[in-house]
PDB file of N, CA and C in Angstrom:
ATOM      1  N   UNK A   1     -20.893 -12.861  12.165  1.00  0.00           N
ATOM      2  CA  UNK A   1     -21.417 -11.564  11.801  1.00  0.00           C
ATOM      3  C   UNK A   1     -21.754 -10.790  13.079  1.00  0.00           C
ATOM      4  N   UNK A   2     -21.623  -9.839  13.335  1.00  0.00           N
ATOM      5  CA  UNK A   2     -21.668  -8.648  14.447  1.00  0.00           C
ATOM      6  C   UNK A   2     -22.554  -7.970  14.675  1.00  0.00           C
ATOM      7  N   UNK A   3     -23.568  -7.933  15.130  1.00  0.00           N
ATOM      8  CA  UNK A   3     -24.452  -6.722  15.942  1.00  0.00           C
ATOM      9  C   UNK A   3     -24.343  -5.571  15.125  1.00  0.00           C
ATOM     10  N   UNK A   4     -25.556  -4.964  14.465  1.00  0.00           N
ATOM     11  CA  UNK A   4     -25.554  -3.988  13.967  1.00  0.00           C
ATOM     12  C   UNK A   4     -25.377  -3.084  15.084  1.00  0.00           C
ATOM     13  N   UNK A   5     -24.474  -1.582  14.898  1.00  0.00           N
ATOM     14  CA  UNK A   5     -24.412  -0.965  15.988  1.00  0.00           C
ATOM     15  C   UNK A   5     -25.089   0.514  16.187  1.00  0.00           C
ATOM     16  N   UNK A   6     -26.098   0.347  17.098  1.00  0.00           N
ATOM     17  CA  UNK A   6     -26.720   1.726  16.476  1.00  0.00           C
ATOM     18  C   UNK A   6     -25.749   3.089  16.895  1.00  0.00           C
ATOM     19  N   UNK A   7     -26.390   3.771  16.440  1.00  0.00           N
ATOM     20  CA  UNK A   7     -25.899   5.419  16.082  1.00  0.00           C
ATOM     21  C   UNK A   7     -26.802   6.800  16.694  1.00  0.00           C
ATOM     22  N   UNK A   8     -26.651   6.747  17.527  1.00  0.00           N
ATOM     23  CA  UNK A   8     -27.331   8.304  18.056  1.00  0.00           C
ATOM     24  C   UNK A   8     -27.087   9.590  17.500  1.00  0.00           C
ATOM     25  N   UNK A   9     -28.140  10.057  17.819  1.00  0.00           N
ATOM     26  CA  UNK A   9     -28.549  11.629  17.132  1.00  0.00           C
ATOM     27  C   UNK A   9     -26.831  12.528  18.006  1.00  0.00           C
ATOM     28  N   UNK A  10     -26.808  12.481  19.158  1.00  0.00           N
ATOM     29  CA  UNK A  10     -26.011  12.942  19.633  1.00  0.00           C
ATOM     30  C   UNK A  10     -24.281  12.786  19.217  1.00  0.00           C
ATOM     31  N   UNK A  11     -24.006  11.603  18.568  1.00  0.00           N
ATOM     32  CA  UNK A  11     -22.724  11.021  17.991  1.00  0.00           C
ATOM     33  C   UNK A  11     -22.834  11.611  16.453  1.00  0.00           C
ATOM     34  N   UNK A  12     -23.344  11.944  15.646  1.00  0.00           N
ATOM     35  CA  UNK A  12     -23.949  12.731  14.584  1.00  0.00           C
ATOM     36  C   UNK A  12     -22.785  13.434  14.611  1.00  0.00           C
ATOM     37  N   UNK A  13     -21.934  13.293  13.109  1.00  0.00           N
ATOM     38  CA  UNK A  13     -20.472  14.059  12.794  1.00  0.00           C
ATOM     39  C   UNK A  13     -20.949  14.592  11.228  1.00  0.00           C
ATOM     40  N   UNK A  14     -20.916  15.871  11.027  1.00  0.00           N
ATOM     41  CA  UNK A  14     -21.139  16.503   9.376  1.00  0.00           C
ATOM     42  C   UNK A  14     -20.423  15.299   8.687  1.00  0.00           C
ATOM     43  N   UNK A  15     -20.539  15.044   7.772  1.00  0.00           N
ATOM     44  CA  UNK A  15     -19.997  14.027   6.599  1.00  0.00           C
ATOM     45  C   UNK A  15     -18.815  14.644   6.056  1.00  0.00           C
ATOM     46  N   UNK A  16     -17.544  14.264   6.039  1.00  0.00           N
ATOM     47  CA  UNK A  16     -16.515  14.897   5.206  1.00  0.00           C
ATOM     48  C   UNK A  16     -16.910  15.420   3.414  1.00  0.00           C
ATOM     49  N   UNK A  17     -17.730  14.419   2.905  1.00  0.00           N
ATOM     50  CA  UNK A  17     -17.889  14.183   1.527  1.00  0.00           C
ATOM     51  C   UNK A  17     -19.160  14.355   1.666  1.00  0.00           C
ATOM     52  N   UNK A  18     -19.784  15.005   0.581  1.00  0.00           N
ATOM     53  CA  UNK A  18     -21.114  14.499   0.046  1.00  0.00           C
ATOM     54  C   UNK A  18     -21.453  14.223  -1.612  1.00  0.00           C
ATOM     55  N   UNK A  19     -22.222  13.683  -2.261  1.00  0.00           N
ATOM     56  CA  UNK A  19     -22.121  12.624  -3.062  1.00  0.00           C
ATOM     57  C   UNK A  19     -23.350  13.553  -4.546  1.00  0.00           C
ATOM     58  N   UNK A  20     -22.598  13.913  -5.036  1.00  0.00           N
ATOM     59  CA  UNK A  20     -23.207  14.867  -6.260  1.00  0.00           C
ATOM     60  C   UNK A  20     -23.824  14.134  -7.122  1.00  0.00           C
ATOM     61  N   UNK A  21     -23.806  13.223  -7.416  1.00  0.00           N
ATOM     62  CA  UNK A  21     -24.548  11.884  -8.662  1.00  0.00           C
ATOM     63  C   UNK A  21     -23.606  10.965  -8.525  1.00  0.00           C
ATOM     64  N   UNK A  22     -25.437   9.875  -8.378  1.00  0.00           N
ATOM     65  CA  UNK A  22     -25.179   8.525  -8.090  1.00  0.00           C
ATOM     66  C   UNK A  22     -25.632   7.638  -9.595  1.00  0.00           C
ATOM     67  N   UNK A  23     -25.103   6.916 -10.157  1.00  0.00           N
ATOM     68  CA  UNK A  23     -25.372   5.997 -10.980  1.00  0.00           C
ATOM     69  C   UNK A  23     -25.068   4.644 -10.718  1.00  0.00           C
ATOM     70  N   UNK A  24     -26.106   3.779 -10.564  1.00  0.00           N
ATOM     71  CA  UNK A  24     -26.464   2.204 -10.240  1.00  0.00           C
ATOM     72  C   UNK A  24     -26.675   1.770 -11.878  1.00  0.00           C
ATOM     73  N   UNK A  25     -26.020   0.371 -11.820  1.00  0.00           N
ATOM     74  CA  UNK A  25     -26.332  -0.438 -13.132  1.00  0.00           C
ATOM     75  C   UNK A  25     -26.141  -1.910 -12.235  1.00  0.00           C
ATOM     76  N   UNK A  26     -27.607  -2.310 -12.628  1.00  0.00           N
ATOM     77  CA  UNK A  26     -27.511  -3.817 -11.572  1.00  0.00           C
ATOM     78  C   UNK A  26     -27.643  -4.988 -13.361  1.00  0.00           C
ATOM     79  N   UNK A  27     -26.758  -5.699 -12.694  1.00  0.00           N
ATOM     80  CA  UNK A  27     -26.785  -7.073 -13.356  1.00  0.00           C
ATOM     81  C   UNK A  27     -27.053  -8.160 -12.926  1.00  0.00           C
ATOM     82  N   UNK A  28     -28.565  -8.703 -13.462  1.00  0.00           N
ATOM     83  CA  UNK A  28     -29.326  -9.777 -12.480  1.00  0.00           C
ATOM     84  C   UNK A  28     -28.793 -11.606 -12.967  1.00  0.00           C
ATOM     85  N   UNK A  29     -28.329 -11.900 -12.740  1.00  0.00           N
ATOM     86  CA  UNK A  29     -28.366 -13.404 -13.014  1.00  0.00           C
ATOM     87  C   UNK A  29     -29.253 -14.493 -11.795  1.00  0.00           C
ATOM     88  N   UNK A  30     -29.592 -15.755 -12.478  1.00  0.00           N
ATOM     89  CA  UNK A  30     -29.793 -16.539 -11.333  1.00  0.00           C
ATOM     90  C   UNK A  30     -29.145 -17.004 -10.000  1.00  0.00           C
ATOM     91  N   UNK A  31     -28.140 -16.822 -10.515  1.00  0.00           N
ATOM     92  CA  UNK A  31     -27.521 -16.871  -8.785  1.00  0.00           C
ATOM     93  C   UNK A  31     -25.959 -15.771  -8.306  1.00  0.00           C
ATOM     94  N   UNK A  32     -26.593 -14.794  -8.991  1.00  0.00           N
ATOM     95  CA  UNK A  32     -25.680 -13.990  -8.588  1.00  0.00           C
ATOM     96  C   UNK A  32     -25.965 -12.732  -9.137  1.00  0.00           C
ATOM     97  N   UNK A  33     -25.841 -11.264  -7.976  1.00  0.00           N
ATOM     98  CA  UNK A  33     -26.125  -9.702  -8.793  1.00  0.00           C
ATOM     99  C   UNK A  33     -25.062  -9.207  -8.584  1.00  0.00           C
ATOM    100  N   UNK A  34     -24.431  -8.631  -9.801  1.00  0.00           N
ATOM    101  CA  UNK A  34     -23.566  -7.808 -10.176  1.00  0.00           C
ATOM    102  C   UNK A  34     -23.982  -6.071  -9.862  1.00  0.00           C
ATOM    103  N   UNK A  35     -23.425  -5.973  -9.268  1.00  0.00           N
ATOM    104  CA  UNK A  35     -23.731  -3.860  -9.019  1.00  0.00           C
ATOM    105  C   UNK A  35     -22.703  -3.052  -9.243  1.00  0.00           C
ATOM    106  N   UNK A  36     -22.963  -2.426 -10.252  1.00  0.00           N
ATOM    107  CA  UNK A  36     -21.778  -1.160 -10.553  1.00  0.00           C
ATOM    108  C   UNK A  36     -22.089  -0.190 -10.342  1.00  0.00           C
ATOM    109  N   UNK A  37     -21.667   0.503  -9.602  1.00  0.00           N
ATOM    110  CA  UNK A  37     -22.290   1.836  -9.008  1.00  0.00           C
ATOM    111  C   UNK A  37     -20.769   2.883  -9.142  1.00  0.00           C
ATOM    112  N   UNK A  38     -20.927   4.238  -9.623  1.00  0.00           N
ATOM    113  CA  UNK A  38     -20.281   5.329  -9.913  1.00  0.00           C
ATOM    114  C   UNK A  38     -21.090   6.654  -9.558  1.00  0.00           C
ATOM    115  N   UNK A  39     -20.158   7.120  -7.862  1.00  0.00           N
ATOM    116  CA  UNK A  39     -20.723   7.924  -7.423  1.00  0.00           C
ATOM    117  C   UNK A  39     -19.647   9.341  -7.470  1.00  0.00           C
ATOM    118  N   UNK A  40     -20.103  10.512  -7.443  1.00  0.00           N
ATOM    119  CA  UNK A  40     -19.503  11.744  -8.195  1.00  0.00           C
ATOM    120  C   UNK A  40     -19.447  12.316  -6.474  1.00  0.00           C
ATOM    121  N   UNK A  41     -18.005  12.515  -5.409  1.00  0.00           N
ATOM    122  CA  UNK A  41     -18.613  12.956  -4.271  1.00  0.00           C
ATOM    123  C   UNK A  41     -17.923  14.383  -4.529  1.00  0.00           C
ATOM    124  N   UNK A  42     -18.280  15.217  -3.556  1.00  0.00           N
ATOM    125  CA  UNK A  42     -17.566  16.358  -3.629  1.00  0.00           C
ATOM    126  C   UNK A  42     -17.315  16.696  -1.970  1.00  0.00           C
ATOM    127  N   UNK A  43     -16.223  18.016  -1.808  1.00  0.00           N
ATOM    128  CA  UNK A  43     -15.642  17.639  -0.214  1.00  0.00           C
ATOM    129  C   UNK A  43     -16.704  18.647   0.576  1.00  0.00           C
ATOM    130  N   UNK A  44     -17.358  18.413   1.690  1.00  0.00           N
ATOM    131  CA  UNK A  44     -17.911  18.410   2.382  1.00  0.00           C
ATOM    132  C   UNK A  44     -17.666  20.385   2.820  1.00  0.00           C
ATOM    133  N   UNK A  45     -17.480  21.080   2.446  1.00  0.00           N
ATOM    134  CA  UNK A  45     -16.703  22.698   3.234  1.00  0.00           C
ATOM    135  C   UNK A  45     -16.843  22.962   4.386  1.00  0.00           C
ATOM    136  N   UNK A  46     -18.146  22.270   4.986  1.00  0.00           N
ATOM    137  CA  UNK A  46     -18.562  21.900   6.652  1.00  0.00           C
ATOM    138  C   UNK A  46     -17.832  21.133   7.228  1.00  0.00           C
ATOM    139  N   UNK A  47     -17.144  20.594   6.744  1.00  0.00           N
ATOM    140  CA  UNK A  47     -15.902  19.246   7.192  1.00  0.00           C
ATOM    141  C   UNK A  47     -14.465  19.147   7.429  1.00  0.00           C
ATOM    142  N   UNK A  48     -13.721  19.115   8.642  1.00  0.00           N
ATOM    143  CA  UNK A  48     -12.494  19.444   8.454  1.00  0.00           C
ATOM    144  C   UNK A  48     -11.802  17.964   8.248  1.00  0.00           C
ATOM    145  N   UNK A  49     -12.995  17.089   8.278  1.00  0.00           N
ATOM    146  CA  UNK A  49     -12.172  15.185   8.320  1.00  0.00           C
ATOM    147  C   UNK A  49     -11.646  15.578   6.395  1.00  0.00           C
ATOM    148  N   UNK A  50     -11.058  14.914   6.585  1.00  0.00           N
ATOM    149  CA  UNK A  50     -11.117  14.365   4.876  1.00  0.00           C
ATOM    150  C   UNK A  50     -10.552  12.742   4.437  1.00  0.00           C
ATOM    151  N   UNK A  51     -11.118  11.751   5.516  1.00  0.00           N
ATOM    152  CA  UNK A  51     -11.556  10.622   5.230  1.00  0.00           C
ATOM    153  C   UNK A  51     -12.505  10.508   4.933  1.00  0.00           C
ATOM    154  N   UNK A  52     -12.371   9.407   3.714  1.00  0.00           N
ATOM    155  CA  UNK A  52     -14.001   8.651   3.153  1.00  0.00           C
ATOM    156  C   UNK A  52     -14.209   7.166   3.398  1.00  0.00           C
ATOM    157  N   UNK A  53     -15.382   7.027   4.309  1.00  0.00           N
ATOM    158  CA  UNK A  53     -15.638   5.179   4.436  1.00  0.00           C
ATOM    159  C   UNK A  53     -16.304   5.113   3.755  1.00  0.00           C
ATOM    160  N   UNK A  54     -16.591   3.403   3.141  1.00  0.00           N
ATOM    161  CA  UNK A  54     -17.907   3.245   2.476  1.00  0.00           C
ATOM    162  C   UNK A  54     -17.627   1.662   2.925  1.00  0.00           C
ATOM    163  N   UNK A  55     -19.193   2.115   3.952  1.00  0.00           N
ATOM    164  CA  UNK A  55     -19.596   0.970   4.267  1.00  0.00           C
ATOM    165  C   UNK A  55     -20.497   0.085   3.792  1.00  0.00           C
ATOM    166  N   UNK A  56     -20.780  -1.267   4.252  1.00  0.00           N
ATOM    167  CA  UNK A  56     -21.030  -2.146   3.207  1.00  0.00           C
ATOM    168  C   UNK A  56     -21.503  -3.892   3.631  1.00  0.00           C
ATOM    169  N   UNK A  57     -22.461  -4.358   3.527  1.00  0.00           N
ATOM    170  CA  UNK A  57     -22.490  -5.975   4.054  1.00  0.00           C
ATOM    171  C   UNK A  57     -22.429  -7.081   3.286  1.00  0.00           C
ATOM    172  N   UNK A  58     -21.701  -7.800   3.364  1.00  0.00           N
ATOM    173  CA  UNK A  58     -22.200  -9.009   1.886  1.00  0.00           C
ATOM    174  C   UNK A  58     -21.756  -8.552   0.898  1.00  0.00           C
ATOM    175  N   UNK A  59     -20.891  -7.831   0.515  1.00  0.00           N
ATOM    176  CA  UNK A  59     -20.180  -7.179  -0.213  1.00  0.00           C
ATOM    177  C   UNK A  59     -18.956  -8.067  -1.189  1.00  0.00           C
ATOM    178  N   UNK A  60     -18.393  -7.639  -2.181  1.00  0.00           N
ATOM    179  CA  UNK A  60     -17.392  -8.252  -2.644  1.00  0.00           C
ATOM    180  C   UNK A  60     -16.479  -7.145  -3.548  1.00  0.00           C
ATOM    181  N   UNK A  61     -15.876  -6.489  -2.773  1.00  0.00           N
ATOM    182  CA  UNK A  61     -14.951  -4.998  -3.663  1.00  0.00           C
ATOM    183  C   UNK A  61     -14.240  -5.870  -4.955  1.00  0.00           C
ATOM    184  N   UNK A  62     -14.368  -4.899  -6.039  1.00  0.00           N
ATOM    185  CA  UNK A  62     -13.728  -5.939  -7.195  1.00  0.00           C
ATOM    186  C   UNK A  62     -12.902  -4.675  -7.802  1.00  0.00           C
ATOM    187  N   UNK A  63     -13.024  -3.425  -7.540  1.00  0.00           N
ATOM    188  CA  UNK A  63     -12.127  -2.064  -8.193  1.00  0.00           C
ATOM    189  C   UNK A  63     -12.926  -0.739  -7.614  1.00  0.00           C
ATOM    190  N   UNK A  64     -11.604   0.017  -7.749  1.00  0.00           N
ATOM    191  CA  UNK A  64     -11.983   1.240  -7.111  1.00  0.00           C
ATOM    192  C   UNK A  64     -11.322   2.540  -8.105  1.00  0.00           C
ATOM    193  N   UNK A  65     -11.871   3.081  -8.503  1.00  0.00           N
ATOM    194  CA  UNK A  65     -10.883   3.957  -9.354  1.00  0.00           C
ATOM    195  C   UNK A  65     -11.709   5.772  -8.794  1.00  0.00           C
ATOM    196  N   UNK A  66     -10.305   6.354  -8.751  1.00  0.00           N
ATOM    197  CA  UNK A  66     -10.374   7.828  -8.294  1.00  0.00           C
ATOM    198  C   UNK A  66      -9.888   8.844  -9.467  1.00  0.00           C
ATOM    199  N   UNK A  67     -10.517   9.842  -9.850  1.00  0.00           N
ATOM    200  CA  UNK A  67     -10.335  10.176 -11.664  1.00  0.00           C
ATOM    201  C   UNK A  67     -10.046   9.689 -12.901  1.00  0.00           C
ATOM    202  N   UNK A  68     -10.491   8.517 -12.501  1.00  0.00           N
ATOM    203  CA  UNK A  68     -10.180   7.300 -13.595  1.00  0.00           C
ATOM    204  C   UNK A  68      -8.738   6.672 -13.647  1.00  0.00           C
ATOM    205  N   UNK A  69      -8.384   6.271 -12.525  1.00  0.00           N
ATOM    206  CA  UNK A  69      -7.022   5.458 -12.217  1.00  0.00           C
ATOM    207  C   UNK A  69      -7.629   4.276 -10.912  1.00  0.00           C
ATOM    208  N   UNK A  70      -7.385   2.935 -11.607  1.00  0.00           N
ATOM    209  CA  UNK A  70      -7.490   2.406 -10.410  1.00  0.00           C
ATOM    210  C   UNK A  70      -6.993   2.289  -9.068  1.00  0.00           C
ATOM    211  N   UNK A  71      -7.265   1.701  -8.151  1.00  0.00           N
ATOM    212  CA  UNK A  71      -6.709   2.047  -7.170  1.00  0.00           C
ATOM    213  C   UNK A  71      -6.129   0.932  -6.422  1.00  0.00           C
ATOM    214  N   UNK A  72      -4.751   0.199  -6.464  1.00  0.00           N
ATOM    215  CA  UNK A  72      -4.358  -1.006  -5.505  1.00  0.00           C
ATOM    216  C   UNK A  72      -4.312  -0.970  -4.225  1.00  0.00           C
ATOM    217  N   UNK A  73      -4.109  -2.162  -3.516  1.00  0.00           N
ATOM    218  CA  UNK A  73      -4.841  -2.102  -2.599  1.00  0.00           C
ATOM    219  C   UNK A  73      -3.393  -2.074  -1.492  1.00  0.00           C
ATOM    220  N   UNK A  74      -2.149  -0.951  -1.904  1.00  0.00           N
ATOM    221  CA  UNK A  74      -1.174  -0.758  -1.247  1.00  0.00           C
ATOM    222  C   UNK A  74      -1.395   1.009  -1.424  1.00  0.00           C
TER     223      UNK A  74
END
């Protein structure tokens, strides 16, 4: 695992996207949490990037869908 890397005020880039409604639904078991999260982004007009990261630790991607089509991973 890697060194968190910090981020200065000065490296500070407008966000391509910003994120109109967020909905979390956590599923607790004993040894394991399920998180479904469905976030609504919209494009940034301050932004000329139009890449989106979503970063993440301990993570396990299981689907991604963009207007309701999933998304493979080609």
């Amino acid at each position: 695992m890697s060194e968190p890397k910090t981020i200065y005020l000065k490296d500070y880039k407008v966000p391509p996207f910003l994120a109109e409604n967020i909905e979390l639904d956590f599923h607790l078991e004993k040894e394991k949490t399920t998180v479904t999260s469905v976030v609504k982004y919209k494009k940034n007009p301050e932004s000329s990037d139009n890449d989106l990261y979503l970063n993440g630790e301990e993570l396990e991607l299981i689907e991604i869908e963009i207007d309701n089509k999933i998304l493979t991973e080609g």
